[in-house]
C-alpha atoms as a PDB file:
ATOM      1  CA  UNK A   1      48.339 179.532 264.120  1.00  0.00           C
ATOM      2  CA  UNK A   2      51.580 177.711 264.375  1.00  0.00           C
ATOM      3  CA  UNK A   3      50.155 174.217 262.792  1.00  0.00           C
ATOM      4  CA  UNK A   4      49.639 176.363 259.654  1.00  0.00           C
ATOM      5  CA  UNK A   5      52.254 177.994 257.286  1.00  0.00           C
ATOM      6  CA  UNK A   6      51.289 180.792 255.279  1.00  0.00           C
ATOM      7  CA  UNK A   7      51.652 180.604 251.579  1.00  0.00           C
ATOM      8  CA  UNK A   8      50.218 183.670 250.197  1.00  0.00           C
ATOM      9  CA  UNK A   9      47.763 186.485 250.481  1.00  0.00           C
ATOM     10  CA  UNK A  10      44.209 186.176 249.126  1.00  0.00           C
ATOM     11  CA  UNK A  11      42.681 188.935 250.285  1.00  0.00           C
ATOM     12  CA  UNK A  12      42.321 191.649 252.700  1.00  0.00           C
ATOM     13  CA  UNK A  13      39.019 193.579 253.631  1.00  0.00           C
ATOM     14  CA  UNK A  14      38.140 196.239 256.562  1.00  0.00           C
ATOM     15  CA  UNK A  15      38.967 194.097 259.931  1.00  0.00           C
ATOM     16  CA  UNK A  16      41.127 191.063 258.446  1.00  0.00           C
ATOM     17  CA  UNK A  17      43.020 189.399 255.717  1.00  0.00           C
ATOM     18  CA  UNK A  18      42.857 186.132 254.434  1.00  0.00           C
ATOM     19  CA  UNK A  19      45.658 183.754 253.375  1.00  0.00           C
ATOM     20  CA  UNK A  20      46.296 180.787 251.556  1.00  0.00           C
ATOM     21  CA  UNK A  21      47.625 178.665 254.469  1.00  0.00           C
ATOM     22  CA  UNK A  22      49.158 175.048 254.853  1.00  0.00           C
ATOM     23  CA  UNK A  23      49.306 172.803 257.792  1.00  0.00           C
ATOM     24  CA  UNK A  24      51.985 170.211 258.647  1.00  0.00           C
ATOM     25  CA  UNK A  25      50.967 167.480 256.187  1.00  0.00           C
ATOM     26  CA  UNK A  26      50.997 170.520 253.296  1.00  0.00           C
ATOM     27  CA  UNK A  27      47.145 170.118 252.762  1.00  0.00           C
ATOM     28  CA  UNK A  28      45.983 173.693 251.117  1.00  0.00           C
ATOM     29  CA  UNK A  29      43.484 175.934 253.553  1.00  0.00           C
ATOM     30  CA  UNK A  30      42.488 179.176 253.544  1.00  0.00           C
ATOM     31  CA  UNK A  31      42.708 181.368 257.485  1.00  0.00           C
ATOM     32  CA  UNK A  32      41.469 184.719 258.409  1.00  0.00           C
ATOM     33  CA  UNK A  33      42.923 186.444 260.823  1.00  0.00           C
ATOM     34  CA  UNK A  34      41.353 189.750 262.426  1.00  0.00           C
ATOM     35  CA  UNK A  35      43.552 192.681 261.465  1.00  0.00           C
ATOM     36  CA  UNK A  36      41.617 196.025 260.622  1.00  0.00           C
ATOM     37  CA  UNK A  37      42.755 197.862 258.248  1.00  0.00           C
ATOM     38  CA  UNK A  38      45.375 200.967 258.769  1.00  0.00           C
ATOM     39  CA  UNK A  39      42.264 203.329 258.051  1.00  0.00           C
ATOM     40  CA  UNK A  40      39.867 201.965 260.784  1.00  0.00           C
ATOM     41  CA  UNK A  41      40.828 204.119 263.348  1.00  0.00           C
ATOM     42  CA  UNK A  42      42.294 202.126 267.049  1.00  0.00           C
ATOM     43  CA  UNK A  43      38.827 202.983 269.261  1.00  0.00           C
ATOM     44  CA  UNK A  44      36.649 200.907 266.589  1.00  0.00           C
ATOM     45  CA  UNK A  45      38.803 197.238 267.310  1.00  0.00           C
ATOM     46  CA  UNK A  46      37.233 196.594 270.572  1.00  0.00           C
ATOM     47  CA  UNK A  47      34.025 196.471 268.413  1.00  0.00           C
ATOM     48  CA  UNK A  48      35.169 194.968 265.505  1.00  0.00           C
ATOM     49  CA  UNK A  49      36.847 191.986 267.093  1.00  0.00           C
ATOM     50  CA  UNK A  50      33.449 191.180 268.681  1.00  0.00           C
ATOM     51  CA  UNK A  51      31.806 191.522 265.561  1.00  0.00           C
ATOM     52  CA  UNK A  52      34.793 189.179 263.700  1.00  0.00           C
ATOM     53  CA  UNK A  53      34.051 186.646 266.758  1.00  0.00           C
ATOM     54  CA  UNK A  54      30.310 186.575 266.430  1.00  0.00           C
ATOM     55  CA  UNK A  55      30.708 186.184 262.358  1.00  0.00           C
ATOM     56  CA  UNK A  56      32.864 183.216 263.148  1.00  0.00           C
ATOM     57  CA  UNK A  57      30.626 181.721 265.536  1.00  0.00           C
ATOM     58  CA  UNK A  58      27.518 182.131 262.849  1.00  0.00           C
ATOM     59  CA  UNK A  59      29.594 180.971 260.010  1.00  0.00           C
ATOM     60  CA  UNK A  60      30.041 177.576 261.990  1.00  0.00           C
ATOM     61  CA  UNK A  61      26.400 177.260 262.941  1.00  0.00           C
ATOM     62  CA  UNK A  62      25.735 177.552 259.508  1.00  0.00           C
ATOM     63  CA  UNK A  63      26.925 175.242 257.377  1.00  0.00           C
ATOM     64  CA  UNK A  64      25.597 173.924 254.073  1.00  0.00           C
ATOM     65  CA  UNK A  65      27.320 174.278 250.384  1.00  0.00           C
ATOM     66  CA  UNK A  66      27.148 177.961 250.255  1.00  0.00           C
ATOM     67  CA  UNK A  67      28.750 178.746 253.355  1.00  0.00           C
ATOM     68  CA  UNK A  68      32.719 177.717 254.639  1.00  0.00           C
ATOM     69  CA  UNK A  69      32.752 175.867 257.629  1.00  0.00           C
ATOM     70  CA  UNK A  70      34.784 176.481 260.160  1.00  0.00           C
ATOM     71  CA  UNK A  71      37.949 173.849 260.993  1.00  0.00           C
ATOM     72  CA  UNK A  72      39.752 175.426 263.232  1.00  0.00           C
ATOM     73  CA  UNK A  73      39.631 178.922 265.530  1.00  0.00           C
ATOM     74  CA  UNK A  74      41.273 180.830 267.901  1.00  0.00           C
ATOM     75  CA  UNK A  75      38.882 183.702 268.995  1.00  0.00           C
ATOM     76  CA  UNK A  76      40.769 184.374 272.098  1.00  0.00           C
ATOM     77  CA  UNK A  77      44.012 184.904 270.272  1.00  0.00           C
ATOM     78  CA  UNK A  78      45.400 188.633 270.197  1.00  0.00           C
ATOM     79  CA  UNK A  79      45.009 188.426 266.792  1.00  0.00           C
ATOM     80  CA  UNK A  80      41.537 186.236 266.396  1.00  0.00           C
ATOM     81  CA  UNK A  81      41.475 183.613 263.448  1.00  0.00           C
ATOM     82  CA  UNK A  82      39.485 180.588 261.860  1.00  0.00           C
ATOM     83  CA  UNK A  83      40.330 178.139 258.999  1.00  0.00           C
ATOM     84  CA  UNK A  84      38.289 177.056 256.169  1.00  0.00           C
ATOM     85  CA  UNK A  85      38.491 175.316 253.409  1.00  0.00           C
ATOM     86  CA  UNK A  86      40.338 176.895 250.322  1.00  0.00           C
ATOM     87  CA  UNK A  87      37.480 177.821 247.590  1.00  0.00           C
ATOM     88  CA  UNK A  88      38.045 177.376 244.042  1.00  0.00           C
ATOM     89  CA  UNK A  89      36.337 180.965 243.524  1.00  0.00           C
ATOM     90  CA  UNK A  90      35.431 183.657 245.692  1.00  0.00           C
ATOM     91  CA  UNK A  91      31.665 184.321 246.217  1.00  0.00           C
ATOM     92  CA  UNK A  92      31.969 187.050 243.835  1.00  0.00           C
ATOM     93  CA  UNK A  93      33.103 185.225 241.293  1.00  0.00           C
ATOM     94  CA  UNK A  94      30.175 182.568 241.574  1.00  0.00           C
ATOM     95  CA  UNK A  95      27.535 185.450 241.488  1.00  0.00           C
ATOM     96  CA  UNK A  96      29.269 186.504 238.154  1.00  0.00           C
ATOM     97  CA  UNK A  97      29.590 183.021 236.989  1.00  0.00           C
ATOM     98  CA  UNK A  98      25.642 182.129 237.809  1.00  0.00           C
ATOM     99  CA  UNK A  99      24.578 185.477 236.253  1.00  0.00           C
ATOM    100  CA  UNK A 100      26.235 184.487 232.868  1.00  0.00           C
ATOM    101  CA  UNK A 101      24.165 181.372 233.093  1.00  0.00           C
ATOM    102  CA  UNK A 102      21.049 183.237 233.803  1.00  0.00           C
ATOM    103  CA  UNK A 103      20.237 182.713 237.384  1.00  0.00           C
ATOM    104  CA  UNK A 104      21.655 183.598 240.672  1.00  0.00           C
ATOM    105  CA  UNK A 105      21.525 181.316 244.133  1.00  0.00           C
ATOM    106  CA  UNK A 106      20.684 183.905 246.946  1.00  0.00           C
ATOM    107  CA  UNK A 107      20.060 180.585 249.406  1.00  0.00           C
ATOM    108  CA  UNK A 108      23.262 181.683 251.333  1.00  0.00           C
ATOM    109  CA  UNK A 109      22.245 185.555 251.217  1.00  0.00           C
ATOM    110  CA  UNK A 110      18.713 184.479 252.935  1.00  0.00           C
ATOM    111  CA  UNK A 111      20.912 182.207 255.614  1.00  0.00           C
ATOM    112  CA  UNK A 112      23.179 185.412 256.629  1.00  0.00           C
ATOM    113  CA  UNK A 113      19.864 187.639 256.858  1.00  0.00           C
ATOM    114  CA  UNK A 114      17.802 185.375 258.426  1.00  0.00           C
ATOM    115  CA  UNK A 115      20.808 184.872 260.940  1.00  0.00           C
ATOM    116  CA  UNK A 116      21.389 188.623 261.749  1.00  0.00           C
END
């Protein structure tokens, strides 16, 4: 994590937070970093961390528009993080956007599914 400054928080869910990162040359990236929440009690993060791992590895398999790939990792870090490229919008934001235009890509949904 030390080739990448953090600018700011984007987000935070149940097992990590994602951040607005730079690296050396100030190019703009986004990293998630595995850090579970306050309320997820300490005998769960044995078994979230290898769930946050095998996401990561998926995510890279992955690949196409709808899905982030991976640039960088660190899985065996004590606190286990990728980078991606910085979206313009979250995922959320696209659903909303597509479903004012009247239609909704769930080609990503079926590639998470079909992968699980």
């Amino acid at each position: 994590m030390a080739d990448y400054k953090t600018v700011n928080e984007i987000g935070r869910g149940g097992f990590g937070v994602v951040e607005e990162v730079e690296d050396t040359s100030g190019q703009p990236f986004a990293r998630k970093t595995f850090k579970p929440a306050e309320y997820i009690p300490d005998i769960a993060h044995n078994r979230l961390r290898k769930r946050f791992k095998r996401e990561v590895r998926i995510q890279a398999e992955l690949g196409g528009r709808e899905i982030m790939p991976v640039l960088a990792s660190d899985l065996n870090a004590e606190k286990p993080w990728f980078v991606m490229p910085l979206a313009e919008k979250t995922y959320e934001q696209q659903i909303t956007e597509d479903r004012s235009l009247g239609s909704v890509d769930i080609d990503a949904i079926a590639d998470i599914y079909e992968w699980s």
